[in-house]
Protein backbone atom coordinates (compact mmCIF):
# COMPACT_ATOMS: atom_id res chain seq x y z
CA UNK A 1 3.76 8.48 -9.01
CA UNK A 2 4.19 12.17 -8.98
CA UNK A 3 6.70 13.26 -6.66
CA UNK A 4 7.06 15.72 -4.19
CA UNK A 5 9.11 17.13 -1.50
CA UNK A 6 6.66 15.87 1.25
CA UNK A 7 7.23 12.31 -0.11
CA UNK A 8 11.02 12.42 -0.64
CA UNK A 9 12.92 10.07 1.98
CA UNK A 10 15.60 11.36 3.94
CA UNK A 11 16.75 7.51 3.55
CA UNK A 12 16.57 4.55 1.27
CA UNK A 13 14.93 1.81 2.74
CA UNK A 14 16.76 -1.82 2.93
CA UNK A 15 15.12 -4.53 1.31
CA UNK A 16 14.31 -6.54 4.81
CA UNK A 17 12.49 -3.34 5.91
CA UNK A 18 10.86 -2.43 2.91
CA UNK A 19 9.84 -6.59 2.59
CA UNK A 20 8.69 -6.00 6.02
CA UNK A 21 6.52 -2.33 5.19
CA UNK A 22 4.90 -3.74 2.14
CA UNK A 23 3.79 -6.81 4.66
CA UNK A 24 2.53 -4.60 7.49
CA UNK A 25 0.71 -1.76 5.08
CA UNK A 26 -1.27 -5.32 3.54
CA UNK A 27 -2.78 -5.72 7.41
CA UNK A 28 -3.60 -2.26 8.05
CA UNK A 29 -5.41 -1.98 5.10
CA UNK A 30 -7.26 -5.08 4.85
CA UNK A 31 -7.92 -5.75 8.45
CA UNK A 32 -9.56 -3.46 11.37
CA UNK A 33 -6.62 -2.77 14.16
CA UNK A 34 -6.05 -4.74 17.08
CA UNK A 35 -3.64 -4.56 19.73
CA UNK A 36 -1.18 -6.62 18.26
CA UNK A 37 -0.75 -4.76 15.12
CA UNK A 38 -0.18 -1.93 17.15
CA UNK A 39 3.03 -3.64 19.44
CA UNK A 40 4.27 -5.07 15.98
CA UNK A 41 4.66 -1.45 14.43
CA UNK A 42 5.88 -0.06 18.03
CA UNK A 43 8.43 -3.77 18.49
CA UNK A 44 10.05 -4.16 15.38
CA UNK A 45 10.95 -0.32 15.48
CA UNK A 46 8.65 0.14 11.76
CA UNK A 47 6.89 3.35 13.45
CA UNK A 48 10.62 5.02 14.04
CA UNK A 49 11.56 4.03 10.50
CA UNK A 50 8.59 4.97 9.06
CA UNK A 51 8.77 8.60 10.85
CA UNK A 52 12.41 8.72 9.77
CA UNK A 53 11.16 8.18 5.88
CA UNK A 54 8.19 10.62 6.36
CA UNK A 55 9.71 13.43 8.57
CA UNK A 56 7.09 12.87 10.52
CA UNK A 57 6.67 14.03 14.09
CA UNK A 58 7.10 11.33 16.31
CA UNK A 59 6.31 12.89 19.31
CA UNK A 60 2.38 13.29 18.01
CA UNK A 61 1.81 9.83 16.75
CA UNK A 62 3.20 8.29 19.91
CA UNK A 63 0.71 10.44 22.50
CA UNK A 64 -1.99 9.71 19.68
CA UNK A 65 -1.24 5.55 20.33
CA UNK A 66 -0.99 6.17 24.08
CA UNK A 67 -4.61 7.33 24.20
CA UNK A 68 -6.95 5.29 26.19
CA UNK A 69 -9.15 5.21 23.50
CA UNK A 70 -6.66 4.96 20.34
CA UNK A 71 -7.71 1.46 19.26
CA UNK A 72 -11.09 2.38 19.10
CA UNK A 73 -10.43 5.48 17.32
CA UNK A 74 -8.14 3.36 14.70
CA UNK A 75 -10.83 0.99 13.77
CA UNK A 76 -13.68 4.15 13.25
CA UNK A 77 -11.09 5.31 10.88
CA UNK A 78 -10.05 2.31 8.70
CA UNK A 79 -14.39 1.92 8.39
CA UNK A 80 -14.67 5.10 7.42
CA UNK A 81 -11.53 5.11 4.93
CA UNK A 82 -11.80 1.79 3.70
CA UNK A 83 -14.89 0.20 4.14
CA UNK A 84 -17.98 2.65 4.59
CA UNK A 85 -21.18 3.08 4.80
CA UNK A 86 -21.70 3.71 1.20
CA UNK A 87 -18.48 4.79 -0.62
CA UNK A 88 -15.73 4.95 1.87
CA UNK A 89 -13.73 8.07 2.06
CA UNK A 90 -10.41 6.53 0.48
CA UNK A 91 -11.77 4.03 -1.12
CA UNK A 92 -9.43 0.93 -1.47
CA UNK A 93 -10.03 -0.49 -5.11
CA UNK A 94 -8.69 0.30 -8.08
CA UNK A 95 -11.69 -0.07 -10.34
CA UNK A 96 -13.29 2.61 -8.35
CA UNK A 97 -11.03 5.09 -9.83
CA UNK A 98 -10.88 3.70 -13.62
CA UNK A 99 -14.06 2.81 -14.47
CA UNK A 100 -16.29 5.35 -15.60
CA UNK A 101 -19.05 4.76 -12.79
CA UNK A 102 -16.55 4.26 -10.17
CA UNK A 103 -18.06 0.56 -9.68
CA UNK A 104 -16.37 -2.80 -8.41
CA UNK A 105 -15.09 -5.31 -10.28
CA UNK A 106 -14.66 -3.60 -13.70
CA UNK A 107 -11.99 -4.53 -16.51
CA UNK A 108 -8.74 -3.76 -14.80
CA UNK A 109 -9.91 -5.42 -12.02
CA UNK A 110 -9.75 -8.83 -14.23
CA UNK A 111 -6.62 -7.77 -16.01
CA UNK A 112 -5.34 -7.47 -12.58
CA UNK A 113 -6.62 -11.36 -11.45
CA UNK A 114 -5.23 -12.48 -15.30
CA UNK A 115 -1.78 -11.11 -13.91
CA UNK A 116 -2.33 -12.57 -10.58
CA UNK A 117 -2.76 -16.17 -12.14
CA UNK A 118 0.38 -16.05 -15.09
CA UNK A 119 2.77 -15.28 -11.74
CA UNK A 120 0.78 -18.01 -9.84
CA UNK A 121 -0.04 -15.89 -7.20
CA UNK A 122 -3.69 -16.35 -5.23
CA UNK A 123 -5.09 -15.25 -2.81
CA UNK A 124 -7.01 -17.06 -0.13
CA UNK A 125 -9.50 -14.63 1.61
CA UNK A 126 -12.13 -14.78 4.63
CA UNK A 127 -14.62 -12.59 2.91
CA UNK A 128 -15.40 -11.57 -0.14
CA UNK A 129 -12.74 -8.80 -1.36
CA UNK A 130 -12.37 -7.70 -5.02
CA UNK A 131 -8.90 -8.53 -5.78
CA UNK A 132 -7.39 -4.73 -6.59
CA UNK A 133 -7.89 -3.95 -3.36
CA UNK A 134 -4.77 -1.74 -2.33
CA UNK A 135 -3.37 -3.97 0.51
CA UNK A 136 -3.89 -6.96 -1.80
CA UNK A 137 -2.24 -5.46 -4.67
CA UNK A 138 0.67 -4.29 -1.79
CA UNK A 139 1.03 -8.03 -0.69
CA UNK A 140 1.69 -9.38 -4.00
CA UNK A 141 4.18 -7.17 -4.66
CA UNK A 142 6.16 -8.20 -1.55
CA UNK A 143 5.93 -11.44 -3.15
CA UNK A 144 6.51 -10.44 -6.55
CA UNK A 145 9.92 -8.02 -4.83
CA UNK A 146 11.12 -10.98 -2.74
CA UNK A 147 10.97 -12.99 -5.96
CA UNK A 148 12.97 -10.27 -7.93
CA UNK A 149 15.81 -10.35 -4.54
CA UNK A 150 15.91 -14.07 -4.49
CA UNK A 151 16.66 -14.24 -8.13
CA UNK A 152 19.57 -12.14 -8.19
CA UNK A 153 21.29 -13.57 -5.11
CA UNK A 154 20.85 -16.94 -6.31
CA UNK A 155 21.54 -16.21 -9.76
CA UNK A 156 17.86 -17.04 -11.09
CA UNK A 157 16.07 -15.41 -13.71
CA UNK A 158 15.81 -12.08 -12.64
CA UNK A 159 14.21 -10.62 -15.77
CA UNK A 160 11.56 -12.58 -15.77
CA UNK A 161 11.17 -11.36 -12.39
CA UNK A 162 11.74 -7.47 -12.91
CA UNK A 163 9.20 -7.75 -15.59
CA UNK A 164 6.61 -9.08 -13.34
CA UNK A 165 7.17 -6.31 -10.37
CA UNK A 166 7.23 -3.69 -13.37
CA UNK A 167 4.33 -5.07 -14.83
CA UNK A 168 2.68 -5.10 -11.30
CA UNK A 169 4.24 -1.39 -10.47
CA UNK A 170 2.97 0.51 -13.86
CA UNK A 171 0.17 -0.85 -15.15
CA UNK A 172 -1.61 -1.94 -11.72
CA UNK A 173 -0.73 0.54 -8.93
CA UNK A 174 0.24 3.33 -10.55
CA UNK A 175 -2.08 4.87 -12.66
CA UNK A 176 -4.36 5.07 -9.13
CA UNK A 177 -1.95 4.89 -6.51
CA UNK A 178 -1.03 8.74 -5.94
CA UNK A 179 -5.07 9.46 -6.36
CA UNK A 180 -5.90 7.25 -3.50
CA UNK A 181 -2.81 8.19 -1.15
CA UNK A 182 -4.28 11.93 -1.33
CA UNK A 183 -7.64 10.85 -0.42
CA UNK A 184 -6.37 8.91 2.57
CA UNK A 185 -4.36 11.83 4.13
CA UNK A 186 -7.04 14.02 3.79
CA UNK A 187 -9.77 12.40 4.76
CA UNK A 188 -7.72 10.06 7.93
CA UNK A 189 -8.41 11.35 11.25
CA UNK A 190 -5.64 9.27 12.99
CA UNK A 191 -1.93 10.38 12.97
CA UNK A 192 -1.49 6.78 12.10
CA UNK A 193 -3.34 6.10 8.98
CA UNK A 194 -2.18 9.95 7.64
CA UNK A 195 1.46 8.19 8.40
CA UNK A 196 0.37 5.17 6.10
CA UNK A 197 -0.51 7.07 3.64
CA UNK A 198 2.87 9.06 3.52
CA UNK A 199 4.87 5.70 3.71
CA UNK A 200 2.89 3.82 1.05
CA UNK A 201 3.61 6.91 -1.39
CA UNK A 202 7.22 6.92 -0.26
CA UNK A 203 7.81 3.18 -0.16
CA UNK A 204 6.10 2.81 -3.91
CA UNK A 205 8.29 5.85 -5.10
CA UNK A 206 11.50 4.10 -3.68
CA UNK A 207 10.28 0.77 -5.55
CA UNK A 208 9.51 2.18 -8.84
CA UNK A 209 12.66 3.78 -8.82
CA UNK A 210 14.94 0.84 -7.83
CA UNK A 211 13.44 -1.34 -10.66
CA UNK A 212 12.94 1.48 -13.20
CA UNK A 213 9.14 0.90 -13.50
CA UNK A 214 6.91 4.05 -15.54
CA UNK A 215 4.44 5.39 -14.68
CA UNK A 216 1.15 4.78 -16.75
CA UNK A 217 -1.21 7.47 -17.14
CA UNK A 218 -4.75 6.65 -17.52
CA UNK A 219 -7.74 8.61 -17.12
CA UNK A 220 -9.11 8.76 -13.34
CA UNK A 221 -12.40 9.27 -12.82
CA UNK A 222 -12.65 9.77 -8.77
């Protein structure tokens, strides 16, 4: 991902909270908001750590969340990011910004669900969802990171696993990734999903970094 002073942390994130980030960006993605998403970010303490990573301004997000209406106002937003009428504003798939026609379900989308199957990973969905959908791709790399942490405290094989997360890292998230983050904080009316997108830019930059994953570059064409 290209880097830039907005998205440099003023920490490094632990791998329990970073575990935990990858986890809750998967739900606000792929799900509308509810109530309890909300009291998990605002509980565990993720929305301080996340404003800590992002310099952002606390104060704002918190009166934005405190809003009568702010659960309301979340889900109009993650429809009109992620789902749409039409193309939605920030849209969520990776084939939409590698294939030529911006359509679903195009060749990297199947190179993605070839990966998906040599590290046994599936998903098991409630609706129909092409697979390189962002939280999707976000949630297997959780799995594919806790894999990579497991193996070196238990003295596994950990390149096996570092190739994986690369694999998953370069060729799969980041040729899009930064594209998609800039589309979602300009187009997010909520303080909250303008925070996400900060934090999955941040959080990805940390990641590739820690396991010395490239960055690919391939043509976008969105």
């Amino acid at each position: 991902m290209e880097k830039n002073d907005a998205h440099k942390p003023l920490m490094l994130i632990r791998y329990s909270e970073l575990d935990l980030t990858l986890k809750t960006l998967y739900q606000l993605y792929c799900f509308e908001p509810n109530n309890e998403i909300i009291s998990l970010l605002q509980e565990s303490e993720l929305l301080s750590l996340w404003q800590k990573l992002t310099q952002e301004v606390q104060k704002t997000l918190q009166s934005d969340l405190d809003q009568e209406d702010a659960i309301d106002q979340l889900k109009a937003d993650h429809l009109a990011l992620f789902i749409g009428i039409g193309m939605p504003l920030s849209p969520p798939w990776g084939s939409v910004y590698l294939n030529e026609e911006n359509l679903l379900l195009q060749s990297s989308t199947y190179e993605w669900m070839d990966f998906l199957k040599h590290q046994n990973l599936r998903f098991v969905l409630e609706e129909n969802q092409p697979q390189d959908n962002i939280g999707l791709i976000l949630s297997a790399v959780a799995t594919l990171y806790e894999r990579y942490h497991q193996a070196k405290v238990s003295n596994g094989d950990v390149d096996s696993a570092l190739r994986a997360l690369r694999i998953a890292l370069s060729e799969h998230l980041s040729p899009w990734i930064t594209r998609f983050c800039q589309l979602l904080e300009q187009h997010a009316e909520t303080s909250l999903y303008r925070l996400v997108s900060d934090v999955t830019a941040v959080v990805i930059d940390q990641l590739m970094s820690e396991v010395q994953a490239t960055i690919e570059e391939r043509e976008l064409y969105y």
